[in-house]
Protein backbone atom coordinates (compact mmCIF):
# COMPACT_ATOMS: atom_id res chain seq x y z
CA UNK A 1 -13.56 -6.64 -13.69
CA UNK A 2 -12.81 -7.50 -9.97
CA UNK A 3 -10.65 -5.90 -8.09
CA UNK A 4 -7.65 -7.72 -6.90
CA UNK A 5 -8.05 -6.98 -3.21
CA UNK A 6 -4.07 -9.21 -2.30
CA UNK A 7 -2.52 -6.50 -3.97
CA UNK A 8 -3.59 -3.36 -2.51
CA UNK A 9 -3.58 -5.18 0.71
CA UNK A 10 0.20 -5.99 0.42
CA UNK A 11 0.93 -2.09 -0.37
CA UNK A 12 -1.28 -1.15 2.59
CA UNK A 13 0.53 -3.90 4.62
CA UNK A 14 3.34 -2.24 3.58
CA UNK A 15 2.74 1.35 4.39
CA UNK A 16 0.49 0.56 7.58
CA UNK A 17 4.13 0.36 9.38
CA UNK A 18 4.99 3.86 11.75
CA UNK A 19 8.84 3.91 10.36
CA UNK A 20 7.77 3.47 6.52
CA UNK A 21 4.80 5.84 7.10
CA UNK A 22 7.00 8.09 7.75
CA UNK A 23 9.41 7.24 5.58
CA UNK A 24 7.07 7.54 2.62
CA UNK A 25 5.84 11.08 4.00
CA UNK A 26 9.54 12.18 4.14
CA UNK A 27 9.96 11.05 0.16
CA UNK A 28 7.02 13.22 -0.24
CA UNK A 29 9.16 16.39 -0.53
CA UNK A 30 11.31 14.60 -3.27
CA UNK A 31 14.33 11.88 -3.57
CA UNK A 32 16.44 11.24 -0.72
CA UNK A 33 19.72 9.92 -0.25
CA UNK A 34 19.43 6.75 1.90
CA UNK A 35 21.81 8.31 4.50
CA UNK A 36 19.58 10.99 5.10
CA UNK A 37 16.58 9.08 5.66
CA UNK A 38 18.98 7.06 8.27
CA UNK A 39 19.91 10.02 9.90
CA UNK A 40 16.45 10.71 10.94
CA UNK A 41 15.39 7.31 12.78
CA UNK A 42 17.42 5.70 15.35
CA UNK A 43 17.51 2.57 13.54
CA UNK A 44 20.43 0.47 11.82
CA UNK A 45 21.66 0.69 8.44
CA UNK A 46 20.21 -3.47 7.89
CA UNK A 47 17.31 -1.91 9.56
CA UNK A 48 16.70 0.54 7.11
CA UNK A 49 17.53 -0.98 4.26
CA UNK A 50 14.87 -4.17 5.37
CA UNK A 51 11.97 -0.81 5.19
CA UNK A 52 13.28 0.52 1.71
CA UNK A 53 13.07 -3.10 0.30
CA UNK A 54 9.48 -4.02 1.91
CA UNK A 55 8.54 0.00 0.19
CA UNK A 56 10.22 -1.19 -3.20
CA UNK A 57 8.73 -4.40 -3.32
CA UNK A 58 5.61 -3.02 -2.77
CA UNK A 59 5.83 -0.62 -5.45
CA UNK A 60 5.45 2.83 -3.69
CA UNK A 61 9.65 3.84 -3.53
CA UNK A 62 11.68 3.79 -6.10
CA UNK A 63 15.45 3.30 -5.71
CA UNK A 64 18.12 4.76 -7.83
CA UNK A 65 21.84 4.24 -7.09
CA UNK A 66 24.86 6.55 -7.37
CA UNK A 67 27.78 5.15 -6.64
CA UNK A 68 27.99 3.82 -3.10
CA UNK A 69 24.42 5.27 -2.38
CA UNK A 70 21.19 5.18 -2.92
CA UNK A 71 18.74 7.56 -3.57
CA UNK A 72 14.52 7.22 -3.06
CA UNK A 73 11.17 8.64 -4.68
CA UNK A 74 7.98 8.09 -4.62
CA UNK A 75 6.34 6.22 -7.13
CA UNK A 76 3.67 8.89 -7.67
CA UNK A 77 1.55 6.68 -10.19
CA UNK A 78 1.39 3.94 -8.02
CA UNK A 79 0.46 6.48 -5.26
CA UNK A 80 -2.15 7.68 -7.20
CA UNK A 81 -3.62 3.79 -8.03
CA UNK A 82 -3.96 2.89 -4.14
CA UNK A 83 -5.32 6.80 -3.89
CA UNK A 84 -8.10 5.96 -6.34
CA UNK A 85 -8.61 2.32 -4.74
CA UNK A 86 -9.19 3.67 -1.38
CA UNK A 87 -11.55 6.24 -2.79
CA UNK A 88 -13.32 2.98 -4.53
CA UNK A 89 -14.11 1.65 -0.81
CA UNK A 90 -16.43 4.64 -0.02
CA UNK A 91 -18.29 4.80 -2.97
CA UNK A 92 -21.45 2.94 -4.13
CA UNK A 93 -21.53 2.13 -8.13
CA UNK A 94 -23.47 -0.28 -10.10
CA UNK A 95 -20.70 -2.54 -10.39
CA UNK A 96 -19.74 -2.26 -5.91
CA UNK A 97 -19.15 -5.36 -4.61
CA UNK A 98 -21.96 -5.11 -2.37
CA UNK A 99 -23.96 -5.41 -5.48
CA UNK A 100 -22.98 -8.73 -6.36
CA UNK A 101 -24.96 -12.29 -6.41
């Protein structure tokens, strides 16, 4: 099976920014209310919002809304996929790329 290389590169693409980084490492602790993680950067509420949707598009946040707000989480499964494919890079196995004709 090959490994489809344009999609872990669009959730790295998507992580590899300093505000969603750290965005993503906030969510860590558990869901947040969208104000909250505003309240932390000195950034716009468009601003913001523009980071959540590249992080939900890419599959690693999860939005939830409540009312007027809305609230983030990890997607810890799809966490755990990019995890596994990075660990995948490192590691020789019969079936490596490198191995290939």
């Amino acid at each position: 099976m090959r490994t489809d290389y344009t999609k872990y590169a669009a959730v790295l693409k998507a992580i590899a920014e300093p505000t969603r980084l750290e965005i993503v490492d906030m969510l860590s602790c558990g869901e947040l209310c969208a104000c909250v993680i505003q309240e932390k950067f000195d950034i716009t509420q468009p601003t913001l919002s523009h980071h959540m949707k590249v992080l939900c598009d890419s599959g690693v946040v999860i939005p939830r809304r409540e009312g007027k707000w809305t609230h983030y989480s990890l997607h810890n499964g799809r966490l755990q996929e990019i995890r596994a494919f990075i660990d995948l890079l490192s590691v020789t196995e019969k079936n490596c790329i490198c191995k290939e004709k």
